[in-house]
Protein backbone atom coordinates (compact mmCIF):
# COMPACT_ATOMS: atom_id res chain seq x y z
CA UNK A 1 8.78 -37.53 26.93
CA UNK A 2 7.99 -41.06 25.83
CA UNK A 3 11.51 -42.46 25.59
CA UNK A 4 9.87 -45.75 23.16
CA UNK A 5 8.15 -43.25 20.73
CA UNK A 6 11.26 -41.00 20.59
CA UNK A 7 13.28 -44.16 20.17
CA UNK A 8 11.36 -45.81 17.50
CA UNK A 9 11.26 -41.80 15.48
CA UNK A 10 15.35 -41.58 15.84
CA UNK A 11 15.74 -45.22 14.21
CA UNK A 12 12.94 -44.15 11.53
CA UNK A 13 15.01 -40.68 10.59
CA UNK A 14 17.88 -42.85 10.52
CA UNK A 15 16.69 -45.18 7.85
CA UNK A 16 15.79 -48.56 9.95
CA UNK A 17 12.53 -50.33 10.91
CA UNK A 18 13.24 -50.51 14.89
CA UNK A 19 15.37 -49.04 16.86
CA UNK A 20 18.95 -50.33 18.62
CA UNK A 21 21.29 -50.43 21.05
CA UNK A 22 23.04 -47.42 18.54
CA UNK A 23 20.27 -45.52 19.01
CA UNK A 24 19.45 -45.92 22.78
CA UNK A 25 23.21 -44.90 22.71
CA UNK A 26 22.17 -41.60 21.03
CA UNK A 27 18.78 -40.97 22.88
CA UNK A 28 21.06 -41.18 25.89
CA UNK A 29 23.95 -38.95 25.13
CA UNK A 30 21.82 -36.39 23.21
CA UNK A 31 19.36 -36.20 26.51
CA UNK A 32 22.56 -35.02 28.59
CA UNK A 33 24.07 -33.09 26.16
CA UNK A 34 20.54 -31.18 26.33
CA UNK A 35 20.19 -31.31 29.85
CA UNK A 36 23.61 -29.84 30.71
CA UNK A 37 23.63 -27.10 28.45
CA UNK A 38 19.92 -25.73 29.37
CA UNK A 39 20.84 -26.70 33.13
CA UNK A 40 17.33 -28.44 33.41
CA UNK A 41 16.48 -32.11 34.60
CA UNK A 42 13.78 -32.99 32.33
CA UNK A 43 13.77 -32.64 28.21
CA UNK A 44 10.52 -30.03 28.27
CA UNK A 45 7.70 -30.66 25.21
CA UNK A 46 8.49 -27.77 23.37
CA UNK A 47 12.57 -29.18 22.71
CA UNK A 48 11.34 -32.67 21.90
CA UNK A 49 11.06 -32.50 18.33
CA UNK A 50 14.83 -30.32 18.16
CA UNK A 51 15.84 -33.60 20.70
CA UNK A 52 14.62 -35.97 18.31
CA UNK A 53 16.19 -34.26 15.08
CA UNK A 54 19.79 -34.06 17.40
CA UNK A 55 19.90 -37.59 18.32
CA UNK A 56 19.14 -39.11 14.42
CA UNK A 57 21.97 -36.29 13.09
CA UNK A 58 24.53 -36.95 15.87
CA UNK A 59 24.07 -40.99 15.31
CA UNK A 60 23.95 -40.29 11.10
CA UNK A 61 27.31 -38.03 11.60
CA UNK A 62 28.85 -40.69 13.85
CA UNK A 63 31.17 -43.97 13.29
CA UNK A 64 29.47 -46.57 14.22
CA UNK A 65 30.67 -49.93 13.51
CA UNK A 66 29.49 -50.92 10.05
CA UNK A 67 27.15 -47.97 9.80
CA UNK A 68 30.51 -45.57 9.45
CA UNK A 69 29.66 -42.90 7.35
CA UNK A 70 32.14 -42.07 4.46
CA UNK A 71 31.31 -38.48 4.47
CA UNK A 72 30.09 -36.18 1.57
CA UNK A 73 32.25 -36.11 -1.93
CA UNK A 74 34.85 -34.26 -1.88
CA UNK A 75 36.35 -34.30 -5.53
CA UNK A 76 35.96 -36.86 -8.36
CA UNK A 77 38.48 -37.32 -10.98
CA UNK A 78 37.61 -39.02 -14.66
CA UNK A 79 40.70 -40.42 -15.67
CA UNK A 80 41.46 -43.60 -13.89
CA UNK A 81 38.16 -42.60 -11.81
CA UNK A 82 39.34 -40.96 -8.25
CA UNK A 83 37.09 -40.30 -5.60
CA UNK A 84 37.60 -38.40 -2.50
CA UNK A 85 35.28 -37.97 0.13
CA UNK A 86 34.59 -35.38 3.05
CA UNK A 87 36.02 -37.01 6.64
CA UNK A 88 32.42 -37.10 8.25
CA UNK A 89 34.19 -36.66 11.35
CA UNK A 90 35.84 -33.55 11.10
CA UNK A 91 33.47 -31.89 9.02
CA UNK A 92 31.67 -29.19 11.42
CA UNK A 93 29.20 -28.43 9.34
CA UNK A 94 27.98 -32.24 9.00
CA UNK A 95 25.90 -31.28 12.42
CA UNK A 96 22.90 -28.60 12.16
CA UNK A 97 23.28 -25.78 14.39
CA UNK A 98 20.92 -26.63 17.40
CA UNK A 99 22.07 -23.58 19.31
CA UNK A 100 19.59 -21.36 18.44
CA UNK A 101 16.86 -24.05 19.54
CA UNK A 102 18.38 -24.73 22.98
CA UNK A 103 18.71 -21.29 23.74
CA UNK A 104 15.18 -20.45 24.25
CA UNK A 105 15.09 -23.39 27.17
CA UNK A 106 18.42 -22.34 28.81
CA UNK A 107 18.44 -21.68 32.49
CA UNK A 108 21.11 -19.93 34.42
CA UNK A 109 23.19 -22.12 36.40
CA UNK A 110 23.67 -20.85 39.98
C-alpha cells in the first residue's frame, strides 16, 4: 500500500488540501486496528479502499483539537432559538460498520 497516496486520499475525504500530522495519526491507528483484528501483517489490496474509508471516518468522528466535531442535531427549539446537538463521541452509530468488510480478510489466530 502506498502510505503517501493513502495519506493524501484520507486528508482529501476529510475536507483538506494535504494531509497532517492528524491524519498520519489516523493512517497509523486505523492500520493496527486492521491488522490486529484480521491477525495479518500487511493491509492486503483488496481492504485498501475499506482502510482508506476507516481512517477519514474515525479522524471525522474524532476530537481533535480545533477540528472537534459538534456532532449531528439533536433538537432545535424556536422560541428563544435552542439547539442541541448529538455528542459525536458517544454516538455509535457516527462510525460505519466495517465488520462485514474485515471479515472476509480475517485469519485465525493460533
Amino acid at each position: 500500500m502506498d502510505r503517501e497516496a493513502s495519506l493524501r486520499k484520507i486528508a482529501m475525504l476529510c475536507g483538506k488540501d494535504s494531509y497532517d500530522k492528524i491524519d498520519e495519526f489516523t493512517f497509523n491507528y486505523t492500520e493496527n486496528i486492521i491488522k490486529n483484528f484480521c491477525a495479518i501483517d500487511e493491509i492486503p489490496v483488496g481492504l485498501e479502499e475499506t482502510f482508506i474509508d476507516m481512517a477519514a471516518e474515525i479522524e471525522k468522528s474524532g476530537s481533535f483539537g480545533e477540528n472537534q466535531n459538534m456532532g449531528d442535531i439533536k433538537s432545535i427549539s424556536e422560541g428563544d432559538i435552542s439547539m442541541t446537538f448529538s455528542d459525536a463521541k458517544n454516538d455509535i452509530l457516527s462510525l460505519k460498520d466495517f465488520r462485514e468488510q474485515l471479515e472476509n480478510f480475517r485469519r485465525p489466530k493460533w
